[in-house]
Structures are given as C-alpha cells and as structure tokens.
C-alpha atoms as a PDB file:
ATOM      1  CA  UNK A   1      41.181  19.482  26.748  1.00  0.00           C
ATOM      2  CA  UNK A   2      40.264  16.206  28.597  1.00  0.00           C
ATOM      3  CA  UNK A   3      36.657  16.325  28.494  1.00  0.00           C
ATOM      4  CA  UNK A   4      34.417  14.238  27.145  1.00  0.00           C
ATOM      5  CA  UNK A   5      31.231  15.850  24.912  1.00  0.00           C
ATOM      6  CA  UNK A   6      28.707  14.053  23.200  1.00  0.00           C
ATOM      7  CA  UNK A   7      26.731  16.251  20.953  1.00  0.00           C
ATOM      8  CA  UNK A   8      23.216  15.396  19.094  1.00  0.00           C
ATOM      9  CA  UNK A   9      22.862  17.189  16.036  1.00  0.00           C
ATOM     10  CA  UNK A  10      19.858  17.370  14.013  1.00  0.00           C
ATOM     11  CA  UNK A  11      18.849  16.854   9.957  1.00  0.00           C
ATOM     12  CA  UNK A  12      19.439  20.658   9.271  1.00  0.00           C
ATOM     13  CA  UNK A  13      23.312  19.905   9.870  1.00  0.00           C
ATOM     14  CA  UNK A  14      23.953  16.706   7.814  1.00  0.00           C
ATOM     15  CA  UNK A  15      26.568  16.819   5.382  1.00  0.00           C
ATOM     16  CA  UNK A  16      28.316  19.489   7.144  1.00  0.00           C
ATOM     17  CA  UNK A  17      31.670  19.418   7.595  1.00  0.00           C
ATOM     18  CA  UNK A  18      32.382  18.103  11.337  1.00  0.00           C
ATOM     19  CA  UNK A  19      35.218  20.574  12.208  1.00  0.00           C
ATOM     20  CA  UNK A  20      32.983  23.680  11.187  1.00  0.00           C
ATOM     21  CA  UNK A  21      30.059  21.547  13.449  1.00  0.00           C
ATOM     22  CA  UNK A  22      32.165  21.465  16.231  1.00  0.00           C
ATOM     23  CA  UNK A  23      33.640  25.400  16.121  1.00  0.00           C
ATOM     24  CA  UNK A  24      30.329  26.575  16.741  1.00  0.00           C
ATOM     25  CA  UNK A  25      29.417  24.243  19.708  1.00  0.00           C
ATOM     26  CA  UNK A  26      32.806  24.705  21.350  1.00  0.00           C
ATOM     27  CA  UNK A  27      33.008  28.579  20.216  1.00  0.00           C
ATOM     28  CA  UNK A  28      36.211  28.951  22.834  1.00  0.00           C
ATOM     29  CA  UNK A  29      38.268  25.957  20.483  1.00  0.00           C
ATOM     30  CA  UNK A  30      40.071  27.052  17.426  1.00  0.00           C
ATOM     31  CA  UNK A  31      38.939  25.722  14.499  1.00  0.00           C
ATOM     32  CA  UNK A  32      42.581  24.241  13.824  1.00  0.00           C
ATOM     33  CA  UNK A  33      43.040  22.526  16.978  1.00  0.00           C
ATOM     34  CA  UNK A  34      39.519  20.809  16.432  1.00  0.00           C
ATOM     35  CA  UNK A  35      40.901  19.707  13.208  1.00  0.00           C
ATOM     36  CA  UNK A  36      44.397  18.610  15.094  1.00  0.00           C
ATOM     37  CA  UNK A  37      41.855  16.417  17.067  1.00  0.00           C
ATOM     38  CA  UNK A  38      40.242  14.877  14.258  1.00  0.00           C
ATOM     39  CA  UNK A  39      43.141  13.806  12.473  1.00  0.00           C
ATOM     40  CA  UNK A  40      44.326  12.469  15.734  1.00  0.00           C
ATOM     41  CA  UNK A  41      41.056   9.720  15.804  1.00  0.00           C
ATOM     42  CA  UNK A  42      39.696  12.246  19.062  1.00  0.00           C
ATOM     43  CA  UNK A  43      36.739  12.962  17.329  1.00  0.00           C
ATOM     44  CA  UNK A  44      33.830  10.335  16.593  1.00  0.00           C
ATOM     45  CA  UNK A  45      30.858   9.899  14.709  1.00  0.00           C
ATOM     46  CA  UNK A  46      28.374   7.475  15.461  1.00  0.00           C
ATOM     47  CA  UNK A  47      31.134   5.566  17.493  1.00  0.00           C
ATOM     48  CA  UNK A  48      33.211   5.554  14.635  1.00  0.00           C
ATOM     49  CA  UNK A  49      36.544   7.688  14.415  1.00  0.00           C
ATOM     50  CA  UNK A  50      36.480  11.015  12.025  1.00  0.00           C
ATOM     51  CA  UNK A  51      39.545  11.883  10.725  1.00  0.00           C
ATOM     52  CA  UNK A  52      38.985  13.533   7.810  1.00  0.00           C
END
C-alpha cells in the first residue's frame, strides 16, 4: 500500500481508537495490518506520528 490518504473526521469520532477509525474507511485493509502500520510511525495524526 503506497498511497497516501488524508482523512477528516468529525466530533462524533473523537476518542476512538485510530486503528478501528481507519478499518472502516479502508474496509478492504485488515484491521492488523493497519495496526502493523501504526506501530511502524505510517499513520499520523494531526502531523504527528500514531503509534499506539
């Protein structure tokens, strides 16, 4: 996967956890290879990496 999303989410999802965020706006992604990512630094929020 070497695309590049950038994804606007609204109030209703804050404090959601980002890897259950991100499995239902990339519904063809695993949820543990969008956690691989995240622990990897591939994954930011608000420009800042998410690996948790």
């Amino acid at each position: 996967m070497d695309q590049l999303y950038d994804f606007q989410v609204d109030q209703d999802d804050a404090g959601r956890r980002v890897d259950s965020l991100l499995a239902d706006l990339l519904p063809d992604c695993s949820r543990s290879f969008l956690q691989k990512l995240i622990e990897k630094g591939a994954v930011t929020v608000n420009g800042a990496e998410k690996k948790e």
